[in-house]
Protein backbone atom coordinates (compact mmCIF):
# COMPACT_ATOMS: atom_id res chain seq x y z
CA UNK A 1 -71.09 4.01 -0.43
CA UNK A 2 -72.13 2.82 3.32
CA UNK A 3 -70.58 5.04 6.22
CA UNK A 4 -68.77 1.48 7.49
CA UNK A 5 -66.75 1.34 3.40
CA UNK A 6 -66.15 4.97 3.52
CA UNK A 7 -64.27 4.69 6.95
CA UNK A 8 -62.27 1.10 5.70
CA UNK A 9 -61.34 3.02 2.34
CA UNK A 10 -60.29 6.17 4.31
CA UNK A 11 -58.14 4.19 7.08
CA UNK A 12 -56.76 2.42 4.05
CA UNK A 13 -55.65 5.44 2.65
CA UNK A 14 -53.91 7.18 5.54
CA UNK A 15 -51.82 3.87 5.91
CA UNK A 16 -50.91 3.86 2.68
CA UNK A 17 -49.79 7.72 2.58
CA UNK A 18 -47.95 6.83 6.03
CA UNK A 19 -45.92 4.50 4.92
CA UNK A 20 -44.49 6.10 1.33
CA UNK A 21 -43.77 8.67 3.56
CA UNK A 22 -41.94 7.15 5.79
CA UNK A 23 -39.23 6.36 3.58
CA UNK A 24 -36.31 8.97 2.91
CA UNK A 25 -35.83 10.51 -0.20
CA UNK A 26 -33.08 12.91 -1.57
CA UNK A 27 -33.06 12.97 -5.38
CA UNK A 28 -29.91 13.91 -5.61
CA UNK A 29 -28.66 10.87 -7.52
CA UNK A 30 -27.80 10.14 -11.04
CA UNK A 31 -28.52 6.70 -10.80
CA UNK A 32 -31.27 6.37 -8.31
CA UNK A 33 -32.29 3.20 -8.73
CA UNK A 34 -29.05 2.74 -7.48
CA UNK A 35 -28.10 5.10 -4.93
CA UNK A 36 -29.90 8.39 -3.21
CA UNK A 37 -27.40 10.76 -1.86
CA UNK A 38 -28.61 13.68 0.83
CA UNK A 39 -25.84 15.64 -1.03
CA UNK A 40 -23.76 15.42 -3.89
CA UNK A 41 -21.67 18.22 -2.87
CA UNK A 42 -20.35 19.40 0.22
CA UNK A 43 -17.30 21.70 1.60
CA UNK A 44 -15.61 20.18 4.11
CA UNK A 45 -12.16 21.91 6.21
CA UNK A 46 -9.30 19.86 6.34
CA UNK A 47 -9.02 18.32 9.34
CA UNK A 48 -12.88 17.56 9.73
CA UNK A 49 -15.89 15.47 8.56
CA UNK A 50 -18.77 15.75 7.74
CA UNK A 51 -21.88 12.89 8.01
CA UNK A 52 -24.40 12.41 5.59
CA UNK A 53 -27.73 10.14 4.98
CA UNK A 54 -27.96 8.30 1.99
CA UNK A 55 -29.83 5.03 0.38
CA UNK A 56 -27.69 2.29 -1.41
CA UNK A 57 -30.28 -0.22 -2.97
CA UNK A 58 -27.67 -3.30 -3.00
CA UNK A 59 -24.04 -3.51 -1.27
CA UNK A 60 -21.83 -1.19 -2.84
CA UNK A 61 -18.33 -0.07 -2.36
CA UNK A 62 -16.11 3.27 -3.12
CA UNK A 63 -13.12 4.68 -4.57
CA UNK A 64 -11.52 8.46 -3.92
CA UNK A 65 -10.33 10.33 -6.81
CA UNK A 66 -7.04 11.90 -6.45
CA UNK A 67 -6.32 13.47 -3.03
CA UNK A 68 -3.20 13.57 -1.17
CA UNK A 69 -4.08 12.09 2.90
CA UNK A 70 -4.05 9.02 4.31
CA UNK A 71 -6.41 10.92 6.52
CA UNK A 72 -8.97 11.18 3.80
CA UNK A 73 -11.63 8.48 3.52
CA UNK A 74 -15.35 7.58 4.17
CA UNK A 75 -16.65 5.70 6.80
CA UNK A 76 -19.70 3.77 5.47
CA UNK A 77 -21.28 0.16 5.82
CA UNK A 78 -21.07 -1.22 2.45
CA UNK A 79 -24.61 -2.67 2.91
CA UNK A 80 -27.40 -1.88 1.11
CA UNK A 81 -30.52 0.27 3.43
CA UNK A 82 -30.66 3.85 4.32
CA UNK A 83 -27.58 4.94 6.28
CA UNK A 84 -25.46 7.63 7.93
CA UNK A 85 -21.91 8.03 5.97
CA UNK A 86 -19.24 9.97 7.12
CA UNK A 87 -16.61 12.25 4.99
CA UNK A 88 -13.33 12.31 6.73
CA UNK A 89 -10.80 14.94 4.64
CA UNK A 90 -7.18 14.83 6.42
CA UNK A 91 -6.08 17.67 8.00
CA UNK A 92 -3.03 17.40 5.19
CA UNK A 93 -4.62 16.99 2.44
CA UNK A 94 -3.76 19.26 -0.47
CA UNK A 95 -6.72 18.51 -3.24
CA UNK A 96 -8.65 21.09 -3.43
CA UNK A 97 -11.86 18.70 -4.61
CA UNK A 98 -11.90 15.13 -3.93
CA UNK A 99 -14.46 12.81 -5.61
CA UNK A 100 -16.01 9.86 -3.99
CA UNK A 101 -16.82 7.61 -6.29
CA UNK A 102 -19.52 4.64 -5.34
CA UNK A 103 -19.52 1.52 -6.87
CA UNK A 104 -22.17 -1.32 -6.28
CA UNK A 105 -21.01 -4.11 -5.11
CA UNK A 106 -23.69 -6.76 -5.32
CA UNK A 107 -23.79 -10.42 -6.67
CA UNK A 108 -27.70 -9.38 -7.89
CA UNK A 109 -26.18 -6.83 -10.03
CA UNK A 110 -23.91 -7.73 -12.74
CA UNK A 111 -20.41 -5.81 -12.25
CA UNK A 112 -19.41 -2.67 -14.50
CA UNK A 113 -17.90 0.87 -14.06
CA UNK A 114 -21.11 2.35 -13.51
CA UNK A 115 -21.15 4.74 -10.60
CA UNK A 116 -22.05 7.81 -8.90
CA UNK A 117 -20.32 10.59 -7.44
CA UNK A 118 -20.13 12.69 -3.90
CA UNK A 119 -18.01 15.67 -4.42
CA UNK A 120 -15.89 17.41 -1.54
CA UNK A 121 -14.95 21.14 -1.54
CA UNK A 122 -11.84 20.93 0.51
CA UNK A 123 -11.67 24.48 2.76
CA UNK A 124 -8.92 26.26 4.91
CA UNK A 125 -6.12 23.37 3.57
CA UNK A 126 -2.60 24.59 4.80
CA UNK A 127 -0.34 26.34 3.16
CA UNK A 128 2.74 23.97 3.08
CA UNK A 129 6.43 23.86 1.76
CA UNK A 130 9.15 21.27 1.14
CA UNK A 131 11.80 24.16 2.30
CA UNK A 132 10.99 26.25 5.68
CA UNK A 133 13.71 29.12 6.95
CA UNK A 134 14.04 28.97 10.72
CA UNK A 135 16.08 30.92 12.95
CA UNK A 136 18.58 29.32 14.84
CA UNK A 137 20.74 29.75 17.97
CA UNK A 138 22.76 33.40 17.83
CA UNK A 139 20.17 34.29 14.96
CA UNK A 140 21.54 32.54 12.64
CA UNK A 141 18.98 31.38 9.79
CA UNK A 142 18.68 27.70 8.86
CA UNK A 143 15.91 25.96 7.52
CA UNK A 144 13.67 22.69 7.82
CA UNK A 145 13.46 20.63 5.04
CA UNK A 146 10.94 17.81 4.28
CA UNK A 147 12.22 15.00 2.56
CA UNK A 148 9.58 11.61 2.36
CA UNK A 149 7.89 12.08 5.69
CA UNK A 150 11.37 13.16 7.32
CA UNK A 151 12.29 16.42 8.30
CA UNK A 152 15.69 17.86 8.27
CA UNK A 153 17.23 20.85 9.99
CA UNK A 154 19.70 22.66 7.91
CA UNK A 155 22.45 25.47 9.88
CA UNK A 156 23.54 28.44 7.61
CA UNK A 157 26.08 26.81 6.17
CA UNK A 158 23.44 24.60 4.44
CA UNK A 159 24.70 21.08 7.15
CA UNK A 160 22.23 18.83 8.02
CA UNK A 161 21.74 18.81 12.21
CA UNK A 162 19.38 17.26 13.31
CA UNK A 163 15.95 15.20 11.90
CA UNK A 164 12.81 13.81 13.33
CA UNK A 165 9.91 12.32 11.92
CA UNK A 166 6.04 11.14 13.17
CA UNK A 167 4.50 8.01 13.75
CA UNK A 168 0.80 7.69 13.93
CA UNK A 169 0.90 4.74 16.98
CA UNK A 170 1.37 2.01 15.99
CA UNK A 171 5.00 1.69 14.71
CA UNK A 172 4.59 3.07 11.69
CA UNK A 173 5.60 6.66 10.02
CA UNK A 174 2.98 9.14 9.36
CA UNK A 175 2.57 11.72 7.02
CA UNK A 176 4.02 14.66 7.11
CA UNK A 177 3.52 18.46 5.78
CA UNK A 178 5.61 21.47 6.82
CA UNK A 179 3.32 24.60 7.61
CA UNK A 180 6.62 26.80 9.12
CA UNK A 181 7.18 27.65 12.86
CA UNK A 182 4.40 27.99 15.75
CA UNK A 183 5.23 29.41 19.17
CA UNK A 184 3.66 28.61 22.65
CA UNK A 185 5.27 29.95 26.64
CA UNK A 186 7.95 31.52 24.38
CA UNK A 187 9.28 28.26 22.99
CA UNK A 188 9.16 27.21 19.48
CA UNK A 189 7.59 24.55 17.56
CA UNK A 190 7.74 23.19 14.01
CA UNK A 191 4.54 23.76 13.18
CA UNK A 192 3.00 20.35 10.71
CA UNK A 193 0.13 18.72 9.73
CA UNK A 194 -0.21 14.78 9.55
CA UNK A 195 -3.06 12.69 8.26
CA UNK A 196 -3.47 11.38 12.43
CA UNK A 197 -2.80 12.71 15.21
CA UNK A 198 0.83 11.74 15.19
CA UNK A 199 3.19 11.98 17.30
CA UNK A 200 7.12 12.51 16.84
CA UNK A 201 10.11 10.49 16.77
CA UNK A 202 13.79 11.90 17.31
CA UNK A 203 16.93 10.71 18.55
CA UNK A 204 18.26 11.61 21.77
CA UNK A 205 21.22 13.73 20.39
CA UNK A 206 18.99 15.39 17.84
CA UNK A 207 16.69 16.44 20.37
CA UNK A 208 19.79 18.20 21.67
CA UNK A 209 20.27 19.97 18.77
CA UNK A 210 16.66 20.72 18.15
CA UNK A 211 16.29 22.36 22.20
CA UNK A 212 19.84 24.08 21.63
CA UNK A 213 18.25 25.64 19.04
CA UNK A 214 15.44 27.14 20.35
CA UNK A 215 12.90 24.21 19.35
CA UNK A 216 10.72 22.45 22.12
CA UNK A 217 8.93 19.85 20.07
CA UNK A 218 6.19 19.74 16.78
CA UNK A 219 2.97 21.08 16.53
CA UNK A 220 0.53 18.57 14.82
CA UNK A 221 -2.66 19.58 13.35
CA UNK A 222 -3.04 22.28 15.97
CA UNK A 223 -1.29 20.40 18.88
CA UNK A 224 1.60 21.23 20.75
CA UNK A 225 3.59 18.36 21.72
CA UNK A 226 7.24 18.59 23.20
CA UNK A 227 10.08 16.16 22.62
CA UNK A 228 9.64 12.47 23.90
């Protein structure tokens, strides 16, 4: 072989190596000729997310298993390429695994239930009731109960008081989990978690009730926020 064909073939070579190399891959994929997943299993804390590189060969779409937040979801492309996805778990949610399910989605591919699975170790979810005691004005005990996504404050005598609710922004009721009672600068909150970061709705005479009490607003997913 001349010097000049040894250098061609060599060249040749290093392209070649550069570019199979150049493309990402996970082999962590049932179906890979189909998808190719970074992970197929990941803990995630309620409230958070989590992003994650994967390759869809043609347009896909998804589907979550049982899980119990609005706040739950991926955000992804539905196009085929290599991409960053995100895992969003809601800071409500209950589920202590929740399956993604992806689907293609593709008019090259003819349409079945074939699919492949991400699957989410939900961490730190909180501890929530339907029924909360609370203390009351002249220590009397009451309690907050959740009914739907509206909360109701009972007095000892079991009467309801006084209710509020949340709404994520945009006129709508949000979701709503009681966690108990949180304090901050000596005032209490009803401490609740929400798939958004929600914000709550009372009347004006309930509010009354609620400060008469003792209570100065809700505490959302970790945020203190007094009556409107």
């Amino acid at each position: 072989m001349s010097i000049k064909r040894f250098f061609v073939s060599t060249i040749i070579s290093a392209l070649l190596a550069s570019t199979a190399f150049s493309v990402k891959s996970y082999a962590h994929s049932d179906l890979p000729m189909y998808f190719d997943f970074q992970d197929t299993v990941m803990s995630i804390d309620a409230g958070g997310s989590k992003k994650m590189s994967m390759r869809a060969n043609y347009n896909y779409t998804y589907h979550i298993g049982p899980h119990t937040s609005k706040g739950t979801y991926l955000e992804c492309s539905f196009k085929s390429g290599t991409q960053d996805v995100i895992f969003h778990i809601g800071a409500d949610e209950q589920v202590k695994n929740v399956m993604f399910h992806f689907y293609v989605d593709d008019e090259e591919v003819q349409s079945d239930d074939t699919h492949d699975n991400v699957e989410v170790y939900v961490q730190n979810a909180a501890s929530v009731s339907n029924s909360v005691q609370v203390q009351l004005a002249k220590k009397k005990i009451g309690k907050i109960t959740k009914t739907g996504n509206i909360a109701m404050l009972y007095n000892d005598k079991d009467v309801a008081m006084a209710s509020f609710s949340l709404t994520n922004g945009n006129g709508q009721m949000a979701s709503l989990e009681i966690k108990g009672v949180a304090n901050k600068d000596g005032s209490n909150y009803f401490d609740v978690v929400s798939a958004t970061n929600s914000a709550p709705v009372i009347s004006e005479s309930d509010k009354a009730v609620m400060k008469a009490n003792g209570f100065a607003g809700v505490c959302v997913n970790g945020e203190f926020k007094q009556w409107p």
